[in-house]
Protein backbone atom coordinates (compact mmCIF):
# COMPACT_ATOMS: atom_id res chain seq x y z
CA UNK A 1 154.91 184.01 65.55
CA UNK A 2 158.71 184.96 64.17
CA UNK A 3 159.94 182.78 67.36
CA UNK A 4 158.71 179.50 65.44
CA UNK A 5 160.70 180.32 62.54
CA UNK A 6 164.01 181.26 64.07
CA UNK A 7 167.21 179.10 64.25
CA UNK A 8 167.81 176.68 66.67
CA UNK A 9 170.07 174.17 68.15
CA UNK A 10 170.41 170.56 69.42
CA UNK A 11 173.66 169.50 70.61
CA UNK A 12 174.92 171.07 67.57
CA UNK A 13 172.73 170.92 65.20
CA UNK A 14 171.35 173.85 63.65
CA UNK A 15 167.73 173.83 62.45
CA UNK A 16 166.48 176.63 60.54
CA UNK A 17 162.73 176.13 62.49
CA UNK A 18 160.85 174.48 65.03
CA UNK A 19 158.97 172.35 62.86
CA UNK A 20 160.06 168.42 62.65
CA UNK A 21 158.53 166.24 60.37
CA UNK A 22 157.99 163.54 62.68
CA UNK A 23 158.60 159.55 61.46
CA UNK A 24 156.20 158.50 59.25
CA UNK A 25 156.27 154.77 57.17
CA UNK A 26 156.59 156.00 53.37
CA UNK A 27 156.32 152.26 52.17
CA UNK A 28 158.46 153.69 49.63
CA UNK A 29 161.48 151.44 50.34
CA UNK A 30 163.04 148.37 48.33
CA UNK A 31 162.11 145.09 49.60
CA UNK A 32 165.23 144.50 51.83
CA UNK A 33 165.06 148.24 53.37
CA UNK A 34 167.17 149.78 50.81
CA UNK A 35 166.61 153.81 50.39
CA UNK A 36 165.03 154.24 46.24
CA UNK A 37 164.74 157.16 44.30
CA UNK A 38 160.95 157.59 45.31
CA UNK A 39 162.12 157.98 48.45
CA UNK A 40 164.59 160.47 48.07
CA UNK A 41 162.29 162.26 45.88
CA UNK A 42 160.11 162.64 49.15
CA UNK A 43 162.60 163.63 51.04
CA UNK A 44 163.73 166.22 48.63
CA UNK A 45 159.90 167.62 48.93
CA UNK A 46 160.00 168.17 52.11
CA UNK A 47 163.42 169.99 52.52
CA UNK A 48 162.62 171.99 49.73
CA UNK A 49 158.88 173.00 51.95
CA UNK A 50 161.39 174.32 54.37
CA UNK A 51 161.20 171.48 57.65
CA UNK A 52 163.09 172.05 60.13
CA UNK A 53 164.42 168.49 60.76
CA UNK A 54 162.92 165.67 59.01
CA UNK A 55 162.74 162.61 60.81
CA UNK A 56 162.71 159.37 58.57
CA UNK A 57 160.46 156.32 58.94
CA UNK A 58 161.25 153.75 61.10
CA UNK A 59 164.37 152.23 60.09
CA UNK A 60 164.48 148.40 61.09
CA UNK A 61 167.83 147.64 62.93
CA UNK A 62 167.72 143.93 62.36
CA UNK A 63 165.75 142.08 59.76
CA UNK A 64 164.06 140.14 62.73
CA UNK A 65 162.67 143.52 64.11
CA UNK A 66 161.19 144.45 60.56
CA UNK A 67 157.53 145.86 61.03
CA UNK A 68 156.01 146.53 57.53
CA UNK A 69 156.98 145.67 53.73
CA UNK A 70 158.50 148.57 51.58
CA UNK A 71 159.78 149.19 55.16
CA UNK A 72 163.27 151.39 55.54
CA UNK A 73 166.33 149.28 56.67
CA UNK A 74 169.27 150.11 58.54
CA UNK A 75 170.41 146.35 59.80
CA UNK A 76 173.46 146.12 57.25
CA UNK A 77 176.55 148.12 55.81
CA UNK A 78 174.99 147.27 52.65
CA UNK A 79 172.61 149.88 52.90
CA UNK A 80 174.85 152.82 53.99
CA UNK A 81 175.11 153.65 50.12
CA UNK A 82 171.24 154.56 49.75
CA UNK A 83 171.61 155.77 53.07
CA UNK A 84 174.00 158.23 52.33
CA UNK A 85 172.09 159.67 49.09
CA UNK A 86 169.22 159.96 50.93
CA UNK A 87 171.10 162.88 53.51
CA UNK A 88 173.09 164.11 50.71
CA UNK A 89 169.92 164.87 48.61
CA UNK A 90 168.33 166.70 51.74
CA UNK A 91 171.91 168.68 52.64
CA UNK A 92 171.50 169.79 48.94
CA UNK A 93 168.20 171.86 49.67
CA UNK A 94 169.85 173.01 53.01
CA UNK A 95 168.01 170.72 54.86
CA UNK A 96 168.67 168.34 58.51
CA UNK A 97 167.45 164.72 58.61
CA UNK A 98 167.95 161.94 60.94
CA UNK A 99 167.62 158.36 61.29
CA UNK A 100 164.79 156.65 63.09
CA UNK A 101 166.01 153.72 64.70
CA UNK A 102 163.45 151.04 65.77
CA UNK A 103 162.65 146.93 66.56
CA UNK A 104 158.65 146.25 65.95
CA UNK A 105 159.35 143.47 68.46
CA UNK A 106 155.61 141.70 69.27
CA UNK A 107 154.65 143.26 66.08
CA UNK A 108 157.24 141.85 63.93
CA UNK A 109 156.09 140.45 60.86
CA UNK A 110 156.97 136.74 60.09
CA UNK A 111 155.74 136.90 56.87
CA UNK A 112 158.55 139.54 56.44
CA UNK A 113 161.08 138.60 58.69
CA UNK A 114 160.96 134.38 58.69
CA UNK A 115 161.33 133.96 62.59
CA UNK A 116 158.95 134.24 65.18
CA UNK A 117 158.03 137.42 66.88
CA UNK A 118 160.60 138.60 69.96
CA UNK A 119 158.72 140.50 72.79
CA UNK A 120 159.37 140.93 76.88
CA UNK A 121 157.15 138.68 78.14
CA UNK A 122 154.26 136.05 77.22
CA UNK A 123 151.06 137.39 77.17
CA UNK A 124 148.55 134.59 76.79
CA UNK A 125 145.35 134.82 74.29
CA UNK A 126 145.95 138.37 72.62
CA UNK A 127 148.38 137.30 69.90
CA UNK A 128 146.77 134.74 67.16
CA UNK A 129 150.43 133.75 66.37
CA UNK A 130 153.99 132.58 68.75
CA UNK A 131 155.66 135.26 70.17
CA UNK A 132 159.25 134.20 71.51
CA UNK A 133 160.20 135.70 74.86
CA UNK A 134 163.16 137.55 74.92
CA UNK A 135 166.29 135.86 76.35
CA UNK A 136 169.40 138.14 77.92
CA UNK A 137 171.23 137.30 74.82
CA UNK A 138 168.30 138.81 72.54
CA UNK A 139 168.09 141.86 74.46
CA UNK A 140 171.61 142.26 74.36
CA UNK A 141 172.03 141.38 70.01
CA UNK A 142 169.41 144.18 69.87
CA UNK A 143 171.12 146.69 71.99
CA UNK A 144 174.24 146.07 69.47
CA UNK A 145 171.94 146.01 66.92
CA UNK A 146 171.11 149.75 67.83
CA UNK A 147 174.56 150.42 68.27
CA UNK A 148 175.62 149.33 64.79
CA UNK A 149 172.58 151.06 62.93
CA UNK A 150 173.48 154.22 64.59
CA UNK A 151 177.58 154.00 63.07
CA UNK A 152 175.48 153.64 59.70
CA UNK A 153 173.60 156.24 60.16
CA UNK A 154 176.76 158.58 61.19
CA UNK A 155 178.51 157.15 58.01
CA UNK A 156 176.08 158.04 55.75
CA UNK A 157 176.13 161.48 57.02
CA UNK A 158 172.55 161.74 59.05
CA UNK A 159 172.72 165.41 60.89
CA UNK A 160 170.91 162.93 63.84
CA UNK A 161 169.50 159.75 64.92
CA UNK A 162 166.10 159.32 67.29
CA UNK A 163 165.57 155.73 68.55
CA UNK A 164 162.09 154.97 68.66
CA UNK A 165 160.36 154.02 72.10
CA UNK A 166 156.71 154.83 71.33
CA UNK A 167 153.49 153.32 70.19
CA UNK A 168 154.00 149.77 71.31
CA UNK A 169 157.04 148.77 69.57
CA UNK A 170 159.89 146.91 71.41
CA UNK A 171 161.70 149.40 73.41
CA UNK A 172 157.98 150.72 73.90
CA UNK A 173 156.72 147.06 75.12
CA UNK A 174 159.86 147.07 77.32
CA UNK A 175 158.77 150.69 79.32
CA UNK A 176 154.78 149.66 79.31
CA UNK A 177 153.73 147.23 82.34
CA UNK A 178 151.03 145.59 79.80
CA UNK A 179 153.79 143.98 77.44
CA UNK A 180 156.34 143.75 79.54
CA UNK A 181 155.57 140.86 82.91
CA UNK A 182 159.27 140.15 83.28
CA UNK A 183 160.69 139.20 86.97
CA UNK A 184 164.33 140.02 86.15
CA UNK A 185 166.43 143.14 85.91
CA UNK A 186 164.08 144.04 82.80
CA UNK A 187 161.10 143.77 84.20
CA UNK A 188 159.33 145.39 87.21
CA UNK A 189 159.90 149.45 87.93
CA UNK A 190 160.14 151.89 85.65
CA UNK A 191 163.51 152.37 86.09
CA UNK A 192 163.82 147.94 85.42
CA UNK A 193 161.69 148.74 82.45
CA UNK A 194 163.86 151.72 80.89
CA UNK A 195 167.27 149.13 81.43
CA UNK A 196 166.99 148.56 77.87
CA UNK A 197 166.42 151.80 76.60
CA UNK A 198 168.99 153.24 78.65
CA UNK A 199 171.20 150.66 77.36
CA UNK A 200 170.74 151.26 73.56
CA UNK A 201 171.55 154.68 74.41
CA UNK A 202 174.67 153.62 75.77
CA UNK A 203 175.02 152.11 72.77
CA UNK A 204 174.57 154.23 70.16
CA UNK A 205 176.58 156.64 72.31
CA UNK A 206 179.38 154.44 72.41
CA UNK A 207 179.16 154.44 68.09
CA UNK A 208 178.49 157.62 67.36
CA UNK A 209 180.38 159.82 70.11
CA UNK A 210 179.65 162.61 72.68
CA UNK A 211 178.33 164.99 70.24
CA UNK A 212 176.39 163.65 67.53
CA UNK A 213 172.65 164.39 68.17
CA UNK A 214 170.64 161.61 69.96
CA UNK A 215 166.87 161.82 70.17
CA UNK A 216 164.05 159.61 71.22
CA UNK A 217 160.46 159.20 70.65
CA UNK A 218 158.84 157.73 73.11
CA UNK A 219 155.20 157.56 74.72
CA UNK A 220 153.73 160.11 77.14
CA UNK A 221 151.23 157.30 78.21
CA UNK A 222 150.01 154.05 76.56
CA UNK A 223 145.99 154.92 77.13
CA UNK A 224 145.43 151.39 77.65
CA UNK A 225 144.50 149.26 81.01
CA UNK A 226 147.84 148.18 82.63
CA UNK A 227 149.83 150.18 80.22
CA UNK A 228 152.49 152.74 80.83
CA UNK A 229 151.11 155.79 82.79
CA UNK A 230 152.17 159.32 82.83
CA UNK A 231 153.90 159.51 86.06
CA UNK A 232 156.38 156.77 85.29
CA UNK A 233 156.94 158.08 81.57
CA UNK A 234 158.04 161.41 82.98
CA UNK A 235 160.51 159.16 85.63
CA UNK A 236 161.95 157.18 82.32
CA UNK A 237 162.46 160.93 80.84
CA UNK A 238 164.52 162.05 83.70
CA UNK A 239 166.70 159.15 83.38
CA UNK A 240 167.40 159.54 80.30
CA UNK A 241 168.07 163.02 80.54
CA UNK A 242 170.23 161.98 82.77
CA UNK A 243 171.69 159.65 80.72
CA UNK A 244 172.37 162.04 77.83
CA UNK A 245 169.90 161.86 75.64
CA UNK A 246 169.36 165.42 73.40
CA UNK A 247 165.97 166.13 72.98
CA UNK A 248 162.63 164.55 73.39
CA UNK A 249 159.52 163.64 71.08
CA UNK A 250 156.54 163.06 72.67
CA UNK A 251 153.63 160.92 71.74
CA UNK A 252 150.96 158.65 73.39
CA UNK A 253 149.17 155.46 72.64
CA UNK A 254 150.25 152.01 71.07
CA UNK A 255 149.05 149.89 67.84
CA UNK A 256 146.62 148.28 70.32
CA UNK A 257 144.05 150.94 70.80
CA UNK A 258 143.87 153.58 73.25
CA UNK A 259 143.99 157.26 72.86
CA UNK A 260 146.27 157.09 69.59
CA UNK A 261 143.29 155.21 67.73
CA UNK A 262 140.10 157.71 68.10
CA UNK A 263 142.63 160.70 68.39
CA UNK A 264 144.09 160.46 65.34
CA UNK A 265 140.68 160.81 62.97
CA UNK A 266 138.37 164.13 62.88
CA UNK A 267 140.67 166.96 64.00
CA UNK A 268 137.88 169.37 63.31
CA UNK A 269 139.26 172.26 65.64
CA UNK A 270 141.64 173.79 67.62
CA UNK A 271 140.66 172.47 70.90
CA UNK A 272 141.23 169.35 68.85
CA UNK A 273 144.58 169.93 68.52
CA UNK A 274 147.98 168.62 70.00
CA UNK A 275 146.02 165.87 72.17
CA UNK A 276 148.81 165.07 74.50
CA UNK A 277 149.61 168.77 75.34
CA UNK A 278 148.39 168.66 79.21
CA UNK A 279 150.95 165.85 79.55
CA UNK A 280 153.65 167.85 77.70
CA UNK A 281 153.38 170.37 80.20
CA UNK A 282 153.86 167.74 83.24
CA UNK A 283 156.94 166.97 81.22
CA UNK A 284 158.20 170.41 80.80
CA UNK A 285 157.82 170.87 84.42
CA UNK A 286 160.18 168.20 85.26
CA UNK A 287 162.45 168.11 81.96
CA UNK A 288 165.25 170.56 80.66
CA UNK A 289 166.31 169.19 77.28
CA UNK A 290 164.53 170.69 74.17
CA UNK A 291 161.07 168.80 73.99
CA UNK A 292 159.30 167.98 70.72
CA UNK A 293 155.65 167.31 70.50
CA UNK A 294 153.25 165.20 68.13
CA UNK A 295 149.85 164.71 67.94
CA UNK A 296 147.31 166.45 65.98
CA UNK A 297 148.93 169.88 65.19
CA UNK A 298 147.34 171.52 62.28
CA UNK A 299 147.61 175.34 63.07
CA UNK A 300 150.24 177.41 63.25
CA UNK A 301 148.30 179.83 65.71
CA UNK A 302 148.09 176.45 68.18
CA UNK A 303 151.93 175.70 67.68
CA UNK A 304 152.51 179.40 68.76
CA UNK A 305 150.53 179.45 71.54
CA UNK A 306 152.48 175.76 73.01
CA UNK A 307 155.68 177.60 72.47
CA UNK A 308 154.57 180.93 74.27
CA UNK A 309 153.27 179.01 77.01
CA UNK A 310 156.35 176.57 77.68
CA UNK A 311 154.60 173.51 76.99
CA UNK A 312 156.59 172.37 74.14
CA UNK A 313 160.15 173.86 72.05
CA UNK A 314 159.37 171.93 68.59
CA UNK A 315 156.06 170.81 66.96
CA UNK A 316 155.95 167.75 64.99
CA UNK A 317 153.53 166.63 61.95
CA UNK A 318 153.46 163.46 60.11
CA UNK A 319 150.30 163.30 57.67
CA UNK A 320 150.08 167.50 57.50
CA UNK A 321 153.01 166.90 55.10
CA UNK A 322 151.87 163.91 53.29
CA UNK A 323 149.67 166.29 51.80
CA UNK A 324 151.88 169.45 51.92
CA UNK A 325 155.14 169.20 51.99
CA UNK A 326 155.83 172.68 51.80
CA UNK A 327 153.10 173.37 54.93
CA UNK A 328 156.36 175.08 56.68
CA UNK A 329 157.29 177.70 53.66
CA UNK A 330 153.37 178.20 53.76
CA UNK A 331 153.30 179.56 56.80
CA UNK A 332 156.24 181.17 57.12
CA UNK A 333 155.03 183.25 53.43
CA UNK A 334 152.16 184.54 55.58
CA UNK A 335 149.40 181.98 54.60
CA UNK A 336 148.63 180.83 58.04
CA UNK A 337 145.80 178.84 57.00
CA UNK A 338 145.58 175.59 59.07
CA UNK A 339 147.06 172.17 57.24
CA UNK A 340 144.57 171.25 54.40
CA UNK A 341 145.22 167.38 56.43
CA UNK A 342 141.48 166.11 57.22
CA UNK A 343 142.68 163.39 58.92
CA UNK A 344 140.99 160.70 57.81
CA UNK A 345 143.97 157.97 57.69
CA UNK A 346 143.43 157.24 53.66
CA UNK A 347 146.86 157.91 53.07
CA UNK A 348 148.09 154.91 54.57
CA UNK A 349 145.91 152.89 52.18
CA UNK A 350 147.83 152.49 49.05
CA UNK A 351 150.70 152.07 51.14
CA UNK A 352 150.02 149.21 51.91
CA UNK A 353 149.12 148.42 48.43
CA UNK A 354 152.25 149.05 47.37
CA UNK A 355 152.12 152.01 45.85
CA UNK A 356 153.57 154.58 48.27
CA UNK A 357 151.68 156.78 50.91
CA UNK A 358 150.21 159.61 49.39
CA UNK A 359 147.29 161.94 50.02
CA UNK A 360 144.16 159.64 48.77
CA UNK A 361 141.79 162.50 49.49
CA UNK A 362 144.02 165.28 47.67
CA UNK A 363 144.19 163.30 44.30
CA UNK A 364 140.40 162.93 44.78
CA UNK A 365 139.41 166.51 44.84
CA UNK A 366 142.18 167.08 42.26
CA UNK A 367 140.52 164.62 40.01
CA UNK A 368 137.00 165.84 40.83
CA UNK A 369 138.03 169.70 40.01
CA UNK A 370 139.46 168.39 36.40
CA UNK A 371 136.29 166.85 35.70
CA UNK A 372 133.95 169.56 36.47
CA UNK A 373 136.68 171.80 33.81
């Protein structure tokens, strides 16, 4: 299992292991997106448990693409300050982090944001509220909008940036046939459908340069009716190899339903495990760039075994470190135990609360074990 914890590279950047901590909403930010000590102090954690790259939440590039509250921002220079603390802190435990860049799009708060909803196309008698169909001018403010997040994010000193194409959020809608009816140049094939993805690349290409490490996350398949399918994700990921992109992270499903919903609770075994891992390997068959996978992972012996067999280079975990934070050093102490994660989603709760995501069912057996003392 040494080849999981040896160094690595990405366009440059060296990670000390093939472990990513993949995005994951902290609701730990100020109420305009600005980085706070809480969630440095998380970010801290998790360098410290010895990730190989963390990836941050989902980082709103302009307030009308905001998603959640307590929600990280990177739509102003304003922010570059907290920004830049946030990388410093994690370069001080030896650690690589990039930005997540992403637009919620349809599921843009207006609560949150004040405007209407932005999405591709109309799509009459799903949403309860107005959704405002993207004109050529929105598409292209967002594509700067990408652009301009990703110079803030090289400011501030980010080792990285991954834009985020998955789970049904704009550029996501864009790429999946469901959300996105359009008749134009946006709208249509797959290669239509990836225009605007390939053109915030082109974007945050043009800001940050030739070199600097550009990643995306996007969907291996949507799992719903009429939504993206497998053999016109894998086309999208050969443009943008094409198109420069650095490295893959692959995921499935959108906030909708579909396979990310029921696959997400009860991962009781190994054949439980990595649930988009036979579409991974239709990826690696067809791919050459360093390809990251998410999705259930929760034993090191499973991780090894994807590596060994080519289906995936890097293994990524979001709730696994909600919990433990130092999973990696864990394992790589000889304590190959599978993540203590039971999946059960609680952690999300007093998020949205308020009070931070944190491991609900931890503090409860921590509690219960001090009252039976």
């Amino acid at each position: 299992m040494k080849e999981l914890f040896e160094e690595t590279e990405i366009s440059g950047m060296k990670l000390a292991n093939r472990f990513i901590r993949s995005a994951t909403w902290e609701g730990l930010a100020a109420n305009d997106g600005a980085v706070t000590p809480r969630l440095i102090d998380t970010m801290i954690s998790l360098a410290r448990g010895g990730v190989g790259l963390i990836v941050t939440g989902h980082a709103y590039v302009e307030k009308q693409g905001q998603a959640s509250p307590w929600q990280l921002g990177a739509y102003a220079d304003r922010l570059v300050q907290g920004l830049r603390r946030m990388a410093e802190a994690v370069h001080e435990q030896g650690g690589r982090i990039a930005l997540q860049l992403a637009h919620s799009g349809y599921f843009a708060r207006r609560s949150l944001t004040g405007h209407d909803p932005i999405a591709p196309s109309s799509l009459e008698g799903i949403a309860r509220t107005p959704r405002r169909v993207m004109s050529k001018d929105d598409i292209q403010r967002v594509v700067a909008a990408f652009g301009n997040a990703a110079s803030r994010a090289k400011e501030a000193g980010f080792d990285a940036v991954q834009i985020h194409a998955a789970h049904g959020y704009l550029l996501s809608q864009f790429l999946s046939p469901f959300y996105n009816r359009r008749d134009d140049e946006y709208g249509g094939s797959p290669e239509n459908r990836a225009r605007i993805l390939l053109e915030v690349l082109s974007s945050i290409r043009m800001a940050v340069g030739p070199d600097f490490p550009v990643l995306v996350k996007m969907n291996c398949a949507d799992f719903i009716d009429g939504g993206l399918s497998l053999e016109d994700s894998i086309q999208i990921g050969k443009l943008l190899e094409r198109n420069g992109i650095d490295a893959i992270e692959l995921s499935g499903g959108v906030l909708t339903g579909g396979k990310m919903g029921p696959s997400r609770l009860g991962i009781k075994g190994e054949d439980k495990e990595a649930y988009f891992r036979t579409e991974a390997a239709e990826f690696k068959k067809e791919l050459n760039i360093p390809l990251m996978l998410v999705g259930g992972i929760r034993s090191l012996q499973v991780a090894d075994k994807l590596l060994k067999s080519g289906i995936a280079d890097y293994f990524s975990m979001s709730r696994p470190f909600i919990r433990e934070p130092h999973l990696v050093n864990r394992w790589k102490s000889g304590d190959h135990r599978r993540a203590e994660c039971v999946s059960d989603n609680q952690c999300f709760v007093p998020g949205m609360e308020g009070k931070g995501v944190y491991c609900v069912t931890a503090q409860r057996e921590r509690r219960k074990d001090q009252g039976n003392n």
